[in-house]
Structures are given as structure tokens and as C-alpha cells.
C-alpha atoms as a PDB file:
ATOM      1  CA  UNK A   1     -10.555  -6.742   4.860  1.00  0.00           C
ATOM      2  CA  UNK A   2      -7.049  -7.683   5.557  1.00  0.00           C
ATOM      3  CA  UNK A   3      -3.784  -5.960   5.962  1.00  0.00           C
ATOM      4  CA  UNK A   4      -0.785  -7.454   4.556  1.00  0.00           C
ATOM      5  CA  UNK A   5       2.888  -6.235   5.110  1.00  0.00           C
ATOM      6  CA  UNK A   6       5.439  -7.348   2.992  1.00  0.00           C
ATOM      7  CA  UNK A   7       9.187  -6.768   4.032  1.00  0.00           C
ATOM      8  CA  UNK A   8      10.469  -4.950   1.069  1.00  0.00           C
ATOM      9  CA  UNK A   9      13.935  -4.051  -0.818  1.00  0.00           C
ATOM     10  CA  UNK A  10      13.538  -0.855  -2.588  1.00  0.00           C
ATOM     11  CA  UNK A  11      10.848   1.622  -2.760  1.00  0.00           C
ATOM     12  CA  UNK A  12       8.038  -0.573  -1.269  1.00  0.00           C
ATOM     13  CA  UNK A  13       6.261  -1.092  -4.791  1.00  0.00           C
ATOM     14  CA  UNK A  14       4.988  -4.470  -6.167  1.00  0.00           C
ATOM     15  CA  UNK A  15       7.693  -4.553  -8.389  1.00  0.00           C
ATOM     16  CA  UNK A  16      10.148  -4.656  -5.281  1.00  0.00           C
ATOM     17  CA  UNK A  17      12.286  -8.112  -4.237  1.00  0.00           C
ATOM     18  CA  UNK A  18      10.978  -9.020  -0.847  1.00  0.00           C
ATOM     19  CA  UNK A  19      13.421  -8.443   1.631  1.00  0.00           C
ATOM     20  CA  UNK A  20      15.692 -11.968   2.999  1.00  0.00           C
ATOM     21  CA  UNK A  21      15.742 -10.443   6.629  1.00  0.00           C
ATOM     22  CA  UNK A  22      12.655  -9.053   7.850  1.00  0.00           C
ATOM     23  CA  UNK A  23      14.048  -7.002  10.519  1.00  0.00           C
ATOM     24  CA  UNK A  24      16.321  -5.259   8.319  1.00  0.00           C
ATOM     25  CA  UNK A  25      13.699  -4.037   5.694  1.00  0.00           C
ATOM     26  CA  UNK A  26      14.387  -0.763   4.833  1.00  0.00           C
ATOM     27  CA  UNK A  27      10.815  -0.546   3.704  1.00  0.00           C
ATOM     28  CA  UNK A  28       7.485  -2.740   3.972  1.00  0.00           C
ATOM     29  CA  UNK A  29       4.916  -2.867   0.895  1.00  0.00           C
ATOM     30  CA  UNK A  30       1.676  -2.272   3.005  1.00  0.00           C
ATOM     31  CA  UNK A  31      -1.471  -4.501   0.788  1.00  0.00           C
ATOM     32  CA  UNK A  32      -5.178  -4.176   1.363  1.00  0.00           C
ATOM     33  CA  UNK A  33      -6.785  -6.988   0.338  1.00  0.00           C
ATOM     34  CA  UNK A  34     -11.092  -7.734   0.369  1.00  0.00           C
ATOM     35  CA  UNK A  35     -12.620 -10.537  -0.820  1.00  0.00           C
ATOM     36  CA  UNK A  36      -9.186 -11.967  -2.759  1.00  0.00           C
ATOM     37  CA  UNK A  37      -8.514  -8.426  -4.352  1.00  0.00           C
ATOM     38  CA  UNK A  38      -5.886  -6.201  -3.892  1.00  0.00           C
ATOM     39  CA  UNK A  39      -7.521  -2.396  -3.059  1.00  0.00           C
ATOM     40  CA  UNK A  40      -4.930  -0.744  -1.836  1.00  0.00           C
ATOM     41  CA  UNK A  41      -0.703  -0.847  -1.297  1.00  0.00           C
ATOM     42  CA  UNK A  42       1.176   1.960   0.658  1.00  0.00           C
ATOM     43  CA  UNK A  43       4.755   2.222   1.227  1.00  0.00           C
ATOM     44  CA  UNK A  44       5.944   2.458   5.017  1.00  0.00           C
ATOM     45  CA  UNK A  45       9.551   3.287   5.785  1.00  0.00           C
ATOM     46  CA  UNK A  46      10.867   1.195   8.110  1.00  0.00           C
ATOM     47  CA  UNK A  47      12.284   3.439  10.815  1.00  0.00           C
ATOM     48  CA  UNK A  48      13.962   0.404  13.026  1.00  0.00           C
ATOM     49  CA  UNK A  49      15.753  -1.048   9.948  1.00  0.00           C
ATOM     50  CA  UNK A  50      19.429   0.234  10.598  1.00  0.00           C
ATOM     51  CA  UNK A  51      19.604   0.708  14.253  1.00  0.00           C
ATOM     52  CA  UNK A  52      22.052  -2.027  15.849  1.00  0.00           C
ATOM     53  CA  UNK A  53      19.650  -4.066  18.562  1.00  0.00           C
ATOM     54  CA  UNK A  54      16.559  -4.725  18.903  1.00  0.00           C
ATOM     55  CA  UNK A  55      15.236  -4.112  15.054  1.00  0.00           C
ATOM     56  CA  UNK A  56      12.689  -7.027  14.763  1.00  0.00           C
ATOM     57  CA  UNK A  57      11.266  -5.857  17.866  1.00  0.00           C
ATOM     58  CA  UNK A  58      10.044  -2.290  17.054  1.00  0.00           C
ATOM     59  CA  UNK A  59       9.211  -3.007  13.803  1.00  0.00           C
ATOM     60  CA  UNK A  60       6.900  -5.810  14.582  1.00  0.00           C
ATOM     61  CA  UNK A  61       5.779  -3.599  16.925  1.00  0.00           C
ATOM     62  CA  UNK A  62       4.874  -0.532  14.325  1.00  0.00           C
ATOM     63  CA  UNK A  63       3.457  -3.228  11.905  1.00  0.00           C
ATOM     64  CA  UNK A  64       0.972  -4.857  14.877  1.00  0.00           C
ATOM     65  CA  UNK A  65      -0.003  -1.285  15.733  1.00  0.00           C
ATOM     66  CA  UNK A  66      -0.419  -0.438  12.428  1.00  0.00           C
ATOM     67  CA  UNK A  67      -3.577  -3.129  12.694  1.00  0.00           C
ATOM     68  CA  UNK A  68      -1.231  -5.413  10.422  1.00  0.00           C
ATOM     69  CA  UNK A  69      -3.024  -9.230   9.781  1.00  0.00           C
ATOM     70  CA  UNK A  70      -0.152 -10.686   8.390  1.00  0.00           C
ATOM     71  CA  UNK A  71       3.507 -10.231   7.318  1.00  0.00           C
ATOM     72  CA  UNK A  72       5.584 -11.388   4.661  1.00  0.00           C
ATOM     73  CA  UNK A  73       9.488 -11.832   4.655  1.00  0.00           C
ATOM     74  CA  UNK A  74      12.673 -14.348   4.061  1.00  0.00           C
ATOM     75  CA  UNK A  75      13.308 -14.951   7.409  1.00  0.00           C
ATOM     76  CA  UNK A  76      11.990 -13.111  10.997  1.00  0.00           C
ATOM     77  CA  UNK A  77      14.440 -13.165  13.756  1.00  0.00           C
ATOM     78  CA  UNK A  78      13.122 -14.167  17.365  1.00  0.00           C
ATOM     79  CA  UNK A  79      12.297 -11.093  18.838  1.00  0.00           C
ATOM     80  CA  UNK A  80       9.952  -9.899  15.607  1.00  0.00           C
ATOM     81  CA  UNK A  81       8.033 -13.433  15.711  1.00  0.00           C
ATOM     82  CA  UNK A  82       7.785 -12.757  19.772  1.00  0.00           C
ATOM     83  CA  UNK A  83       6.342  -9.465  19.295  1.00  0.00           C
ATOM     84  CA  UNK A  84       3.748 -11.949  16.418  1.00  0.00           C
ATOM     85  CA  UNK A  85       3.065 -14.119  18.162  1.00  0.00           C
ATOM     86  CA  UNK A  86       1.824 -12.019  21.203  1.00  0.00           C
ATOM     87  CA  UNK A  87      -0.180  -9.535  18.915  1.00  0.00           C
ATOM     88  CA  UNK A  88      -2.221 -12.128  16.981  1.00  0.00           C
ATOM     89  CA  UNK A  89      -0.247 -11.174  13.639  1.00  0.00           C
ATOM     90  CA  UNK A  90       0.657 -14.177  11.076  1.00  0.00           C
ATOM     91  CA  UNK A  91       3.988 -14.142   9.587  1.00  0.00           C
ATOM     92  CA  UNK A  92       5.243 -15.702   6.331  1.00  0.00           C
ATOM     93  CA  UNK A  93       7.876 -17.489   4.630  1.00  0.00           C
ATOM     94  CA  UNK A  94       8.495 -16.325   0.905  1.00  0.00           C
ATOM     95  CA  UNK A  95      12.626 -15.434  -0.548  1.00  0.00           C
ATOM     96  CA  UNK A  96      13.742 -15.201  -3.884  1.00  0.00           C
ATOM     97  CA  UNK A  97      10.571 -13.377  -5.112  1.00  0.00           C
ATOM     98  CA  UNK A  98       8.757 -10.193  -6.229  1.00  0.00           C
ATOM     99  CA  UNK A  99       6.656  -9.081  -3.871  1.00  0.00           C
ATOM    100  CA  UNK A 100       3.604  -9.469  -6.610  1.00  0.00           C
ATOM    101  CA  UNK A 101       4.885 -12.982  -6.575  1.00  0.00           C
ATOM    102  CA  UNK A 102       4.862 -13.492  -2.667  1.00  0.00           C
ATOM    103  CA  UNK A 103       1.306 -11.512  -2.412  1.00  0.00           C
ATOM    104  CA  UNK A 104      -0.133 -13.552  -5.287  1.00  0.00           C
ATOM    105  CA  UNK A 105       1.105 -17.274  -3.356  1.00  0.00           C
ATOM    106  CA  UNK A 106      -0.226 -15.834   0.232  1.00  0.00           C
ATOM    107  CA  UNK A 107      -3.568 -14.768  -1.772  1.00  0.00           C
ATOM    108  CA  UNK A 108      -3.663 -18.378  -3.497  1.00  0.00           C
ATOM    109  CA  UNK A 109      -2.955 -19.893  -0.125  1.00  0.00           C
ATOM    110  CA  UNK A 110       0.221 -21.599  -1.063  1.00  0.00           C
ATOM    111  CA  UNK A 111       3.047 -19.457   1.483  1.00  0.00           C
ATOM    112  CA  UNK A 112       3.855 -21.671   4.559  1.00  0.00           C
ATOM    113  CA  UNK A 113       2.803 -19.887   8.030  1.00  0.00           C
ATOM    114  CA  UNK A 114       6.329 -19.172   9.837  1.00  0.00           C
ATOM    115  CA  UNK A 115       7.512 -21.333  12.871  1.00  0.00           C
ATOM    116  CA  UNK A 116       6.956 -19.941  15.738  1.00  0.00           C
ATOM    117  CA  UNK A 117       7.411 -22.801  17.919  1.00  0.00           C
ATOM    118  CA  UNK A 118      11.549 -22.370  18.673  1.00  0.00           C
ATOM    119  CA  UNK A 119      10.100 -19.332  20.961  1.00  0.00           C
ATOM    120  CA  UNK A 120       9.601 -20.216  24.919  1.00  0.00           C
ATOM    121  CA  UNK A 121       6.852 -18.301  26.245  1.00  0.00           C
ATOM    122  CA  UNK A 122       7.286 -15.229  27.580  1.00  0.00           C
ATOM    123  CA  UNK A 123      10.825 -14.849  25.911  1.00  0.00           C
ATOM    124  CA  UNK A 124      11.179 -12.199  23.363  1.00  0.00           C
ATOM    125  CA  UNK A 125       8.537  -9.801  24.121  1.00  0.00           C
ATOM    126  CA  UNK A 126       9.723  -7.404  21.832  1.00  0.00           C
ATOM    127  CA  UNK A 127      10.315  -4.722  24.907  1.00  0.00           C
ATOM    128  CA  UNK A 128      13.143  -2.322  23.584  1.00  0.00           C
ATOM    129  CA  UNK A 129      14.295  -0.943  26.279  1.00  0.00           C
ATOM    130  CA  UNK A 130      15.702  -4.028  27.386  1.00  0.00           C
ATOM    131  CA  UNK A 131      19.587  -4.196  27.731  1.00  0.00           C
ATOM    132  CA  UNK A 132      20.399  -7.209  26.568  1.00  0.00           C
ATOM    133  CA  UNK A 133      18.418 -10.455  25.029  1.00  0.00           C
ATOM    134  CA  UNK A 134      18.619 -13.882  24.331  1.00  0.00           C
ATOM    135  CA  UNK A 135      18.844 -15.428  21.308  1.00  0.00           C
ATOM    136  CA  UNK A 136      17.723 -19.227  21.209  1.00  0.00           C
ATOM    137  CA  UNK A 137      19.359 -21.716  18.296  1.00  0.00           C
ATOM    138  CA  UNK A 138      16.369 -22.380  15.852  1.00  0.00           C
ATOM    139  CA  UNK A 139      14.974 -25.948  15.763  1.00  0.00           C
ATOM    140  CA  UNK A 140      16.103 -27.425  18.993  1.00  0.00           C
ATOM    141  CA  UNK A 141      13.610 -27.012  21.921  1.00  0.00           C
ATOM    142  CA  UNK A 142      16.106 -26.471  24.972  1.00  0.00           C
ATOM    143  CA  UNK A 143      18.980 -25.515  22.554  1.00  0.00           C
ATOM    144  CA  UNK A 144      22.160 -23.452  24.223  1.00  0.00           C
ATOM    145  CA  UNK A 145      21.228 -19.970  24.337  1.00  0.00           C
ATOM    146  CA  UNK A 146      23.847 -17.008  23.574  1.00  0.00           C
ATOM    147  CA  UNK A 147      23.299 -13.599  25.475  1.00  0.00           C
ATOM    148  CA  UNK A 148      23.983 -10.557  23.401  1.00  0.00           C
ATOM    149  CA  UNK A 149      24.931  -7.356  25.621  1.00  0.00           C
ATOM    150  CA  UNK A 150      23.066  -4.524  24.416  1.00  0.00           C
ATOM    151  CA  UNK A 151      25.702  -2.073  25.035  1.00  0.00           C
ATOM    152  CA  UNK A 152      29.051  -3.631  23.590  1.00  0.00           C
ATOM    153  CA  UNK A 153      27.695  -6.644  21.348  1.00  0.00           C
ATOM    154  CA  UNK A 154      29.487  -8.936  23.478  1.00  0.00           C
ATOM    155  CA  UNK A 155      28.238 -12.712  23.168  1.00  0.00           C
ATOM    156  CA  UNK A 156      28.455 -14.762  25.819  1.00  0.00           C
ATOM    157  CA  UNK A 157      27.545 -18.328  24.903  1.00  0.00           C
ATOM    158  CA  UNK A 158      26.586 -19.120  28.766  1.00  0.00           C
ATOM    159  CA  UNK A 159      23.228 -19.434  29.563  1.00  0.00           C
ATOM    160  CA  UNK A 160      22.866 -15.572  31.480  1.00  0.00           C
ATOM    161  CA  UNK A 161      20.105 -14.645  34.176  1.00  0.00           C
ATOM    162  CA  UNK A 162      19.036 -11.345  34.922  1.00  0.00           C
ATOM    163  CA  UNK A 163      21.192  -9.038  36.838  1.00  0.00           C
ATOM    164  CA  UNK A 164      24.428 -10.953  35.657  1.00  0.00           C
ATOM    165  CA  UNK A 165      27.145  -8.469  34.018  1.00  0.00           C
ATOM    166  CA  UNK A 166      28.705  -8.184  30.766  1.00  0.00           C
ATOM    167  CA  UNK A 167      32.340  -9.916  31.599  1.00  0.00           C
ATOM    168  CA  UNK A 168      33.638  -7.290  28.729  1.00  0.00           C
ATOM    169  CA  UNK A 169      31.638  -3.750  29.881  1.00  0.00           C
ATOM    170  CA  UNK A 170      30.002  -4.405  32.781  1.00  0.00           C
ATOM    171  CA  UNK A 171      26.646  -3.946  31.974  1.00  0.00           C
ATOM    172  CA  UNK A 172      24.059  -5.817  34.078  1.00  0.00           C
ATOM    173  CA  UNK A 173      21.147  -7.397  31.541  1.00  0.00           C
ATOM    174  CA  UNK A 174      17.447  -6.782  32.600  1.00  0.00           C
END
């Protein structure tokens, strides 16, 4: 048996667009699937979907204690496919679509597996009570890296290390 979560706009029903941003979700279309077939779908509000940092992070981290296999969405941000990637949990690439669409092409095998591999190790472990994070450019494997301050929004587009301050509030990133 497998549990499938699909990043929803809407109610969370099949009928449902699935969501661009995964993160941002204000609801995820839960499937249980066995052998191929669809037994069961639940709606689960997503809880993390409108707060202002650190979004991707707690709701991966609901879904992977939820006992979630694998996740469907537009897009996933770094710190959702950190918190993935660490808990063993498969996300997916599907936009533009129903979410009976994207459930039937991940059930017929034909949804690409997300790319993971713009992640370092150990960055992004989806810990929210972190101050400030790092967010890598996509594609490029030692890409410039922006800091976001946690407190103010502030983006610094230096490289940061921990205990450095926020040059516009002060606050010192973990």
C-alpha cells in the first residue's frame, strides 16, 4: 500500500488543479493506492501554507510523518525537497493538471521523479526554528547563494556563515 500526497488548489478532491507551488498548498489530496487502485483519498489542510518562512519545511515535515510515500506538486522549494530527501519520501513533477490527471500519470508511471540533486548535503534540513536559511540557485552545483533573514526578509546576496548579522535588523542567523 502506498500513500500519495498531492499538493492541491481547492478543497483537496480529485476534481482539484494541483497546486504550482507545493509549499504554498492550501490543501493536499491524501491517495491510498494497493495494487494500482485507488482505495482511499482524504483531504488534509495544510496548516504551514500561509505563514511567511519556512513553509516547505513543516509541511514536508507533516506529510513524512504522516507515513507519506510520495508527493505530487508544480514545483517544491529547497527546504521541502531537504526535508524529502532525508525522510525517504519521493516527490513529483506534474502542473497544469487535475489532480485525477497527475494521480493517473504517477499510477501509469509516466511523472518524472523531482531533482533533488541542486541540494548540498546537510543543507536544508527542514528545522523551523532556524532564523534564517539559504537558498541555493537551481541547476548550478556551487551556484551564489542568497541568505534570507528570518526576521525582516532581508536578502543578502553574500554567501553568509553562521553567527553573521542581518546588516538591516541585526539578527544573527543560526
Amino acid at each position: 500500500m502506498k500513500k500519495i500526497a498531492i499538493a492541491a488548489l481547492g478543497e483537496g478532491t480529485i476534481a482539484d488543479e494541483v497546486s504550482p507551488v507545493f509549499a504554498r498548498s492550501p490543501v493536499f489530496c491524501i491517495a491510498t493506492v494497493m495494487s494500482g487502485d485507488l482505495v482511499s483519498l482524504e483531504s488534509v489542510k495544510n496548516s504551514a501554507g500561509d505563514i511567511p518562512c519556512s513553509a516547505g519545511a513543516i509541511s514536508a515535515k507533516a506529510l513524512a510523518d504522516l507515513g507519506i510515500d510520495s508527493v505530487i506538486a508544480g514545483d517544491f522549494g529547497p527546504q521541502s525537497c531537504g526535508v524529502f530527501r532525508e525522510s525517504g519520501v519521493a516527490a513529483y513533477a506534474a502542473s497544469g493538471c487535475r489532480i485525477s490527471e497527475a494521480l493517473e500519470r504517477y499510477l501509469a508511471g509516466d511523472l518524472s521523479l523531482y531533482d533533488y540533486s541542486y541540494i548540498a548535503d546537510g543543507d536544508f534540513s527542514g528545522r523551523s526554528d532556524v532564523s534564517g536559511f539559504y537558498f541555493g540557485r537551481r541547476g548550478a552545483k556551487h551556484a551564489q547563494r542568497s541568505h534570507v533573514c528570518g526576521r525582516c526578509g532581508y536578502i543578502s546576496g553574500d554567501i553568509k556563515e553562521r553567527g553573521d548579522k542581518c546588516p538591516k535588523c541585526g539578527l544573527m542567523s543560526l
